[in-house]
N, C-alpha and C. Protein backbone atom coordinates (compact mmCIF):
# COMPACT_ATOMS: atom_id res chain seq x y z
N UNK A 1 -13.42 -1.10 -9.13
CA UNK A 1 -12.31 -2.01 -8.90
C UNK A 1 -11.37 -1.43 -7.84
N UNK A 2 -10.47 -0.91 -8.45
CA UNK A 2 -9.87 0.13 -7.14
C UNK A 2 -9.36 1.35 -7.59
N UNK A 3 -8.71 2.07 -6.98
CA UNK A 3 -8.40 3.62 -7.37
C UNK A 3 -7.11 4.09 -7.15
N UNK A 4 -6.39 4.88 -7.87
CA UNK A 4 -5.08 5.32 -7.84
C UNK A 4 -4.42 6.46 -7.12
N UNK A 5 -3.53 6.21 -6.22
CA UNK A 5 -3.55 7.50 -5.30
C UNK A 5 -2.06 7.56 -5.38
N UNK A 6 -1.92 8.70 -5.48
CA UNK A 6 0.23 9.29 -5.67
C UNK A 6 0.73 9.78 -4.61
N UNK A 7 1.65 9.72 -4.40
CA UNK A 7 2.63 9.34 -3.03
C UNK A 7 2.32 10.84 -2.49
N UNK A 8 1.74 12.02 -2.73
CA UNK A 8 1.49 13.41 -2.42
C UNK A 8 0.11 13.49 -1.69
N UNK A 9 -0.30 12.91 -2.66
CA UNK A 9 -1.91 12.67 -2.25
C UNK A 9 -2.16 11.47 -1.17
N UNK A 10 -1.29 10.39 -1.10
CA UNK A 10 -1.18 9.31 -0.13
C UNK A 10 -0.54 10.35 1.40
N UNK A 11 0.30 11.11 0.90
CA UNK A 11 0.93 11.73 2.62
C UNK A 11 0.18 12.88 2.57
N UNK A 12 -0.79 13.34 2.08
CA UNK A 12 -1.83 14.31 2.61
C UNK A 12 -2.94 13.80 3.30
N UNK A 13 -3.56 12.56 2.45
CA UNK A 13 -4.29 12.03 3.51
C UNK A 13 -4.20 11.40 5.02
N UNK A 14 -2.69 11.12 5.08
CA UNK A 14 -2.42 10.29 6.20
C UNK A 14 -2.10 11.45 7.42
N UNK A 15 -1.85 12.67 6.64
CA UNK A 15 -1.77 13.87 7.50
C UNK A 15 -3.29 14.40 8.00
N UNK A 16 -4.31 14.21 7.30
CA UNK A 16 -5.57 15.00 7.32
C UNK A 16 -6.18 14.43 8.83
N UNK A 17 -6.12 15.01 10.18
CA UNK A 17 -6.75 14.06 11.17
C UNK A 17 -8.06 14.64 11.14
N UNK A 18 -8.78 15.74 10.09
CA UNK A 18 -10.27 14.85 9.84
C UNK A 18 -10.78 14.15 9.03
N UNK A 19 -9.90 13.28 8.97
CA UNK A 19 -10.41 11.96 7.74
C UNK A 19 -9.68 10.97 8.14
N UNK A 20 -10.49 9.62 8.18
CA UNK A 20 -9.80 8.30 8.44
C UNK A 20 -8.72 7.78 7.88
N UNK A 21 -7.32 7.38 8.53
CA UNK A 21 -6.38 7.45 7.54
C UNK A 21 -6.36 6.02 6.75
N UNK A 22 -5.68 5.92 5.99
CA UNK A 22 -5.81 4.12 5.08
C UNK A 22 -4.85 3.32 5.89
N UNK A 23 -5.60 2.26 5.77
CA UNK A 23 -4.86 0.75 6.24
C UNK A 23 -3.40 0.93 5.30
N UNK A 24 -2.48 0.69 5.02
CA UNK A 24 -1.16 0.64 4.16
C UNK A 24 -0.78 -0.78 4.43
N UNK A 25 -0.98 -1.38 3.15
CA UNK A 25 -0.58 -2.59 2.79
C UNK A 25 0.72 -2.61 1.90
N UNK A 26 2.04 -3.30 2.62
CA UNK A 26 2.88 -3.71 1.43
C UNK A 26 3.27 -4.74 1.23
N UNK A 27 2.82 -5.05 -0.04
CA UNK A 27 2.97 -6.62 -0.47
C UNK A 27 4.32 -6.92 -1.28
N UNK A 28 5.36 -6.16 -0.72
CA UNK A 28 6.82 -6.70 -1.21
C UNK A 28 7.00 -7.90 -0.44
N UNK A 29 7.75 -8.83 -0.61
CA UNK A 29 8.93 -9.39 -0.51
C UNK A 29 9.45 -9.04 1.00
N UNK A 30 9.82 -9.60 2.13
CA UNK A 30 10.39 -9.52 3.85
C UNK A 30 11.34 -8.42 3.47
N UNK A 31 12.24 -8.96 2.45
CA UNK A 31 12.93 -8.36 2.46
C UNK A 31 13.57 -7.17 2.05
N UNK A 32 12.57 -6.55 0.92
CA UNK A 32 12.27 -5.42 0.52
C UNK A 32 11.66 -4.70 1.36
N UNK A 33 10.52 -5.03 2.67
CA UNK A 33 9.96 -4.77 3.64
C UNK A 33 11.36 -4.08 4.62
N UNK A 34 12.22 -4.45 4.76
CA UNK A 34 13.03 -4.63 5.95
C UNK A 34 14.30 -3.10 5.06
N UNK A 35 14.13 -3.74 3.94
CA UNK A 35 15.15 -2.35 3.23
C UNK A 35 14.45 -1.28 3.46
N UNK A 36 13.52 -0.60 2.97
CA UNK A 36 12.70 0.20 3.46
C UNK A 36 11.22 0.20 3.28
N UNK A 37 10.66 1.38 4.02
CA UNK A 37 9.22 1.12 3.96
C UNK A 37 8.39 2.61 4.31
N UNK A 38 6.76 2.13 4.31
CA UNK A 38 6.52 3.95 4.68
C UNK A 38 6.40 3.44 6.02
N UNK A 39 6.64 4.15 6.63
CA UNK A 39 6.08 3.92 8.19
C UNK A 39 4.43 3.74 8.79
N UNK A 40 4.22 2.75 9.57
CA UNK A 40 3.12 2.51 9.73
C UNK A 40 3.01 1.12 8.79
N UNK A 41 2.94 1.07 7.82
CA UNK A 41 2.58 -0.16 6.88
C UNK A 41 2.97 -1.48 7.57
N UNK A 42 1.68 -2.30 7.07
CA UNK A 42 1.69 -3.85 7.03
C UNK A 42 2.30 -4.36 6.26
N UNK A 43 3.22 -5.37 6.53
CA UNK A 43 4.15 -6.19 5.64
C UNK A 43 2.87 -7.59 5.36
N UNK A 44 2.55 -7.71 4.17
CA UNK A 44 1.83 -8.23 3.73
C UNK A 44 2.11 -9.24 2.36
N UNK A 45 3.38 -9.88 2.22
CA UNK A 45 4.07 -10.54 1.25
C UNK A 45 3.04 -10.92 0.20
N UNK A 46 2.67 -10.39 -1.65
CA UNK A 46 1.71 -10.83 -2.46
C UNK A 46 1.51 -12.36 -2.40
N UNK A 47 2.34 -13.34 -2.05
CA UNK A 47 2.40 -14.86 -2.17
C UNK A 47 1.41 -15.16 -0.44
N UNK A 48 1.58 -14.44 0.01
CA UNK A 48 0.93 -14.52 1.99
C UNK A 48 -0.47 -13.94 1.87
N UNK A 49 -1.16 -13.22 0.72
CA UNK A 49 -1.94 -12.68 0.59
C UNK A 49 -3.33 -13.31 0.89
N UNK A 50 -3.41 -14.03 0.13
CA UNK A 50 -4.59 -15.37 0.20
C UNK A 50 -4.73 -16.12 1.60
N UNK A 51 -3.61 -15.96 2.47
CA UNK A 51 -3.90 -16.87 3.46
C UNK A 51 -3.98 -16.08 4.68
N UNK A 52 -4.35 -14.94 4.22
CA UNK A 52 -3.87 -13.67 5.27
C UNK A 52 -4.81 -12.64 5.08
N UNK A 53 -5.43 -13.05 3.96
CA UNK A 53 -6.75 -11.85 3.73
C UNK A 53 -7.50 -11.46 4.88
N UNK A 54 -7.93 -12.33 5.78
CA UNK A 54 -8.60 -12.21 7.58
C UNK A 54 -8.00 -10.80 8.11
N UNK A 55 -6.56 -10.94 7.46
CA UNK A 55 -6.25 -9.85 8.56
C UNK A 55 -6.23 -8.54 8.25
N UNK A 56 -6.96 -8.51 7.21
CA UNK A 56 -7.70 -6.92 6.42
C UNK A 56 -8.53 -6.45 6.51
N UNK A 57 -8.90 -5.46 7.46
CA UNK A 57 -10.50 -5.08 7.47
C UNK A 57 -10.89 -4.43 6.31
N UNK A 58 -12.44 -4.67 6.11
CA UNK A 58 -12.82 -4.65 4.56
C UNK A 58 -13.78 -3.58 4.95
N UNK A 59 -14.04 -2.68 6.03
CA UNK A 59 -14.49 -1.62 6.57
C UNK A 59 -13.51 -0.60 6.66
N UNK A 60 -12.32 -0.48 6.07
CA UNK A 60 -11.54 0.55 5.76
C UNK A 60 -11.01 0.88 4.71
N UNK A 61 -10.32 1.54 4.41
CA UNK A 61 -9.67 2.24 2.84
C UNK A 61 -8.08 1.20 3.43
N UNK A 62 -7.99 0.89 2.28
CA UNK A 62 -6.47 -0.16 1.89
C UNK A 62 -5.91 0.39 0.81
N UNK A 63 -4.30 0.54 1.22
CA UNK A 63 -3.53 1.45 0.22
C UNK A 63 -2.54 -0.04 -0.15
N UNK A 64 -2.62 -0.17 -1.29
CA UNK A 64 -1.39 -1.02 -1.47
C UNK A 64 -0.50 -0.95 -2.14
N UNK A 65 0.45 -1.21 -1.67
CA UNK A 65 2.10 -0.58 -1.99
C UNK A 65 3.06 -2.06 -2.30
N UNK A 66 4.07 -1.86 -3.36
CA UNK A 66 4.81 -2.75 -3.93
C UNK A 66 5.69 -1.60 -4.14
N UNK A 67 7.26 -1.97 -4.84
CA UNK A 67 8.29 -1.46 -5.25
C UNK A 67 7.83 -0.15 -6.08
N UNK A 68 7.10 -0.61 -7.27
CA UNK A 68 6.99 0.27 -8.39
C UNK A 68 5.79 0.25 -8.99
N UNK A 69 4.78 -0.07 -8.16
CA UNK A 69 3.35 -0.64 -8.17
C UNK A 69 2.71 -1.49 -9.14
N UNK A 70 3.27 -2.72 -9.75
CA UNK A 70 2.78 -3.77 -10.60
C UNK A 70 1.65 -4.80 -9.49
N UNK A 71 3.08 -5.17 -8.51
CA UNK A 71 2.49 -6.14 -7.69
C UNK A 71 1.21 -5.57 -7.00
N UNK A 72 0.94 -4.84 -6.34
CA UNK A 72 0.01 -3.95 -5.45
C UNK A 72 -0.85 -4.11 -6.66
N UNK A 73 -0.58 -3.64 -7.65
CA UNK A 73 -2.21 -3.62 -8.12
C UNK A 73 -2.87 -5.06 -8.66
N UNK A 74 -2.01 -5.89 -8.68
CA UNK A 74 -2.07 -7.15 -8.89
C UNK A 74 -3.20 -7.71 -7.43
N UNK A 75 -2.59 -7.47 -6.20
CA UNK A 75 -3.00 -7.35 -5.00
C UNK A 75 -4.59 -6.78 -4.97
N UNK A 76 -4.25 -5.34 -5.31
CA UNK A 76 -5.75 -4.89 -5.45
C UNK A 76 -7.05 -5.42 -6.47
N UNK A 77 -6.45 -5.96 -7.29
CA UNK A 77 -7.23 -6.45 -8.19
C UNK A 77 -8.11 -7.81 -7.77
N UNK A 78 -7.33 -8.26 -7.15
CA UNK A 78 -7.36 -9.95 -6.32
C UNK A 78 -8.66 -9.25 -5.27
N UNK A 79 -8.28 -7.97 -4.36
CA UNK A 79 -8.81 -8.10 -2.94
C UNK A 79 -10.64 -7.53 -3.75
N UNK A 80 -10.18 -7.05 -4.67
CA UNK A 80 -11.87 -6.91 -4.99
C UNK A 80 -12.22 -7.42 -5.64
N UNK A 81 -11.71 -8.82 -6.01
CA UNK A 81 -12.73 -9.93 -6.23
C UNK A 81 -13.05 -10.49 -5.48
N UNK A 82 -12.17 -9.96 -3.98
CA UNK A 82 -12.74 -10.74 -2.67
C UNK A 82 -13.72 -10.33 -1.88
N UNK A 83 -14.35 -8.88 -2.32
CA UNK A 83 -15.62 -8.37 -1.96
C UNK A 83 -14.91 -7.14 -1.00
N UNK A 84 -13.78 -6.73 -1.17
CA UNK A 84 -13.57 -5.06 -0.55
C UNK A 84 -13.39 -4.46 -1.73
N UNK A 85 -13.89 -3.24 -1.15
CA UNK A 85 -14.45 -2.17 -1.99
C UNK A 85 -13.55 -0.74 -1.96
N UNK A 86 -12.99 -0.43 -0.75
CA UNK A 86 -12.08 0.64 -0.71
C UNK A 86 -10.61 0.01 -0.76
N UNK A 87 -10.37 0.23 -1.95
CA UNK A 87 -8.84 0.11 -2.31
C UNK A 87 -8.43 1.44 -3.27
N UNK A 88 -7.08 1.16 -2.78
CA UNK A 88 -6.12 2.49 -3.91
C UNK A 88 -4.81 1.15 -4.11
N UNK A 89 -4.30 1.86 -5.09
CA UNK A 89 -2.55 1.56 -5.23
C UNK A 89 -2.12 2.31 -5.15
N UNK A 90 -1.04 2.84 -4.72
CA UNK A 90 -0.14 3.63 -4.72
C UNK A 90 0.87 3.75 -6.00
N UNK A 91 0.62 4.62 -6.78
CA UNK A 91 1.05 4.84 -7.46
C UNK A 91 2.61 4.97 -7.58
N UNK A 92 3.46 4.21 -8.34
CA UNK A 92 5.04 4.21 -8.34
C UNK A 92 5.80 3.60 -7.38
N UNK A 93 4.58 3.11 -6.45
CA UNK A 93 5.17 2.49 -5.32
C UNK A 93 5.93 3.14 -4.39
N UNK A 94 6.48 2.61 -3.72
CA UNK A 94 7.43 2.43 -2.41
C UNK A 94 8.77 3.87 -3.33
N UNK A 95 9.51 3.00 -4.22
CA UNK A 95 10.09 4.30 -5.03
C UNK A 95 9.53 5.71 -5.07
N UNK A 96 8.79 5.76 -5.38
CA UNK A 96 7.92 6.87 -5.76
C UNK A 96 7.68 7.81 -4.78
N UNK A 97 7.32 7.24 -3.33
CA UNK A 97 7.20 7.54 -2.09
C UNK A 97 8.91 8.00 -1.70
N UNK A 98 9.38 7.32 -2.34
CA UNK A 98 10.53 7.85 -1.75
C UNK A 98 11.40 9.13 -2.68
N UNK A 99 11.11 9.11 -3.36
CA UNK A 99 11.68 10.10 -4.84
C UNK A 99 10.90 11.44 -4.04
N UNK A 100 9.36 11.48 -3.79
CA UNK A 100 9.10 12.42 -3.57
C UNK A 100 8.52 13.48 -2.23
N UNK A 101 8.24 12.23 -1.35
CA UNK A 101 7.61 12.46 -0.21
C UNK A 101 8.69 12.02 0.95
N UNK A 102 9.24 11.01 0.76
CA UNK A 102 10.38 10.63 2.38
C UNK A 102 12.00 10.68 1.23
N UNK A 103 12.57 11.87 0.86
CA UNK A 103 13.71 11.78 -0.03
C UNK A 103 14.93 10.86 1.32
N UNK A 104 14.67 10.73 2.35
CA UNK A 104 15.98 10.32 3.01
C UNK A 104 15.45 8.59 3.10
N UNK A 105 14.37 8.05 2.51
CA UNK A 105 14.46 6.94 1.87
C UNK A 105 15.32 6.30 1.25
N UNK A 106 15.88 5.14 2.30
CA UNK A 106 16.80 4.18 0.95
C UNK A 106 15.92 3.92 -0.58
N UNK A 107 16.50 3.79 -1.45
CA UNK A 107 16.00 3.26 -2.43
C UNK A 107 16.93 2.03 -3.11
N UNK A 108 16.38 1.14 -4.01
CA UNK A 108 16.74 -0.04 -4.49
C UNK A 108 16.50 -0.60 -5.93
């Protein structure tokens, strides 16, 4: 289904340049998008998801990120019934990322 990756283990991989880094999907809300975010990430609204799936390559690893990770895995759950296979959630979300890996993160 998909797999769980923590905001330590998410900024080690994105550091590792011998390994492909993940697509970063966040399916908050514009405007939770716009409060903060990890850098790099796709603003990918969970309600925009379905009509927007095209714009996901299903030949890469997809990290998906929400506030506190309900929605994201909601997301991930959806994209592999849509026939991709490399997914994570991000564990704790966007918070989480910010508690421990970007502390000069707004939080909300």
């Amino acid at each position: 289904m998909y797999a769980r990756v923590d905001p330590t283990e998410l900024a080690a991989w994105r550091a590792d340049a011998a390994r492909d880094a993940p697509v970063v999907v966040d399916v908050r809300e514009p405007w939770e998008f716009a409060r903060c975010r990890i850098e790099g990430s796709r603003s990918i609204p969970l309600r925009e998801l379905p009509a927007r799936v095209a714009d996901l390559p299903a030949d890469r690893d997809l990290v998906l990120v929400c506030h506190h990770g309900a929605r994201s895995a909601q997301a991930a759950r959806w994209l592999a019934h849509q026939g991709f296979a490399r997914l994570h959630n991000l564990e704790g979300g966007v918070d989480a990322w910010a508690a421990t890996v970007d502390r000069g993160m707004p939080r909300y």
